[in-house]
Protein backbone atom coordinates (compact mmCIF):
# COMPACT_ATOMS: atom_id res chain seq x y z
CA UNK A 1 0.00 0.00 0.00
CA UNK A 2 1.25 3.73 -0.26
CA UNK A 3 3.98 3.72 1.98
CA UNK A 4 5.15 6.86 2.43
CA UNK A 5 4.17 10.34 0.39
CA UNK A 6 7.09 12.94 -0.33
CA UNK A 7 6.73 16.37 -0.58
CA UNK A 8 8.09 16.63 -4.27
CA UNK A 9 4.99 15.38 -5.73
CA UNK A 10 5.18 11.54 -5.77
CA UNK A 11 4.21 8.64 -3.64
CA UNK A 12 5.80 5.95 -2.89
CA UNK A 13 3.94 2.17 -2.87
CA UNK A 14 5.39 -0.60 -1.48
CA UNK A 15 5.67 -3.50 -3.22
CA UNK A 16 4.39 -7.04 -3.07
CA UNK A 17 2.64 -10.50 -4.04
CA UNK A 18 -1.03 -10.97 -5.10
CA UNK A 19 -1.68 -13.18 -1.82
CA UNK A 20 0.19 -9.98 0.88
CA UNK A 21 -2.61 -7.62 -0.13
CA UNK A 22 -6.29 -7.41 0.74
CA UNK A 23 -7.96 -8.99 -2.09
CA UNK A 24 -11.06 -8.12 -3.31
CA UNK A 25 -13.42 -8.23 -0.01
CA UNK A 26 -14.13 -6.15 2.74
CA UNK A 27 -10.92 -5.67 4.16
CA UNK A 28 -9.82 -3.73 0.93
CA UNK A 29 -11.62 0.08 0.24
CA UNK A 30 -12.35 1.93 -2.62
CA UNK A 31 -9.39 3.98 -3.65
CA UNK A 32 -6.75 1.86 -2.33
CA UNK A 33 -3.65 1.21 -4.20
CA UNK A 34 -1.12 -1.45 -4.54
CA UNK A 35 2.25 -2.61 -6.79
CA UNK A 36 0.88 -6.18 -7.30
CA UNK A 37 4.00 -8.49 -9.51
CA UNK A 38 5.44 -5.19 -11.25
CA UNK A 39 2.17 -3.64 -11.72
CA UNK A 40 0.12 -0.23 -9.80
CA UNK A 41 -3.39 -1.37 -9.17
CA UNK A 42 -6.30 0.48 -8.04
CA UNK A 43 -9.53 -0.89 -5.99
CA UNK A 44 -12.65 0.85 -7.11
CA UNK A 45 -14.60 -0.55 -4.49
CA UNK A 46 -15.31 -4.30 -6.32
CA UNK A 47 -11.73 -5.39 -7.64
CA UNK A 48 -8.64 -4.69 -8.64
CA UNK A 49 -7.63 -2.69 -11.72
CA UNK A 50 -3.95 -2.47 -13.53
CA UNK A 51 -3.44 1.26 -13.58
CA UNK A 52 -2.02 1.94 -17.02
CA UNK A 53 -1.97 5.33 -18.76
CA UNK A 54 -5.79 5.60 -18.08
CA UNK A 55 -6.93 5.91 -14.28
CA UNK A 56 -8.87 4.09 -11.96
CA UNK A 57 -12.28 5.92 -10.86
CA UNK A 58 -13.34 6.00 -7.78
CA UNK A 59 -16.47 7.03 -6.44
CA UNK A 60 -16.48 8.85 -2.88
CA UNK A 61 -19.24 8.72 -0.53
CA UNK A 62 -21.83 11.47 0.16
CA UNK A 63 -20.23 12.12 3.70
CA UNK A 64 -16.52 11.89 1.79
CA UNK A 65 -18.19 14.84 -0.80
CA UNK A 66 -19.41 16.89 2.04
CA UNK A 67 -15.72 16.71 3.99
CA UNK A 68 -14.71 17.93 0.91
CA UNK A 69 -17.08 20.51 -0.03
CA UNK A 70 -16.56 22.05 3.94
CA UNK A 71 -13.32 22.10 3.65
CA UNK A 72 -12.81 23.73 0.63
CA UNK A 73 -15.52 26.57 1.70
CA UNK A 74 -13.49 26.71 5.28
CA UNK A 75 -9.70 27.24 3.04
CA UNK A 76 -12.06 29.92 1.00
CA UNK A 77 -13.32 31.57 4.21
CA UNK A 78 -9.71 31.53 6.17
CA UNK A 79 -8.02 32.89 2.89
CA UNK A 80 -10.22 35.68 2.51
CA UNK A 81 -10.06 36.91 6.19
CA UNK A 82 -6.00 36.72 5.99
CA UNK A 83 -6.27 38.82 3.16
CA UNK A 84 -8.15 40.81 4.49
CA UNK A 85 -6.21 41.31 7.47
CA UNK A 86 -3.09 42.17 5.49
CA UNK A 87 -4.81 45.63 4.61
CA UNK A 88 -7.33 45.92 7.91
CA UNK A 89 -6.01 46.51 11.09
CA UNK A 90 -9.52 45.98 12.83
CA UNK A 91 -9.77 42.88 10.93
CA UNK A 92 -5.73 41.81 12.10
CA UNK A 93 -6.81 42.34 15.62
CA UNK A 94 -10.09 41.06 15.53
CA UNK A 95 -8.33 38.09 13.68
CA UNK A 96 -5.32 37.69 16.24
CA UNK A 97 -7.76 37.67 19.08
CA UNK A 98 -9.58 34.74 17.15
CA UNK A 99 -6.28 32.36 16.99
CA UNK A 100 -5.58 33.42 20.44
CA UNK A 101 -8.83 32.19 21.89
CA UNK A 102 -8.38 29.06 19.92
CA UNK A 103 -4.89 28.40 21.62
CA UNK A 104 -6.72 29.08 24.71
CA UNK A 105 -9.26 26.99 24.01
CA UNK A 106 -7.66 23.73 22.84
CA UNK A 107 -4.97 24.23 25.79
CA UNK A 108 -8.13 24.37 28.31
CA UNK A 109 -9.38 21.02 27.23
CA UNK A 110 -6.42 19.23 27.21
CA UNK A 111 -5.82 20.69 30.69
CA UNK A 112 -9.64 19.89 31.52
CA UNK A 113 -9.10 15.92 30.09
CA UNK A 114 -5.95 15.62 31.98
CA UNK A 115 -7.95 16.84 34.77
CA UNK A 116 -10.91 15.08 34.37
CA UNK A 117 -8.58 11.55 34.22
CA UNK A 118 -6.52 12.15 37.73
């Protein structure tokens, strides 16, 4: 399976037999990839496909979609206020005082779980 991914644009998949992989059943998912006997094969959910210079599709789920779709709208969102606050010095403040309140905030729970488990 994908072993490791680097940060100049490739992944790396380690390598394998037919019979040291999921095979097609429910321990394998949809989207999963393997180097099966000097081939890059894809699961779409049902079996196994050779990856040659086509592609594999793979369908996500609704929920997978939505993830998506909210995160993408949240990266929209955060870029726009960090532009924003680049040229606003209400906004910078306003802004600062939001990521300081969400240090705060994560540091209280963790203090409050640590707490709560004595």
């Amino acid at each position: 399976m994908i072993k490791n991914i680097q940060g100049n644009g490739h992944v790396v998949i380690e390598g394998g037999y037919f019979n040291t992989f999921p095979p097609s059943s429910a321990a394998s998912m949809s989207g999963m990839l393997r180097y099966n006997l000097g081939n890059i094969e894809g699961y779409d959910g049902y079996n196994w496909h050779v990856i040659t210079s086509g592609f594999v599709t793979v369908n996500l789920s609704h929920y997978a979609n939505e993830a998506i779709d909210w995160a993408v709208k949240k990266m929209a969102e955060e870029r726009e206020i960090e532009n924003m606050a680049r040229t606003n010095l209400v906004v910078r403040s306003a802004y600062e005082n939001l990521k300081n309140a969400e240090k705060q905030l994560k540091t209280t729970i963790i203090l409050s779980k640590d707490e709560s488990t004595s």
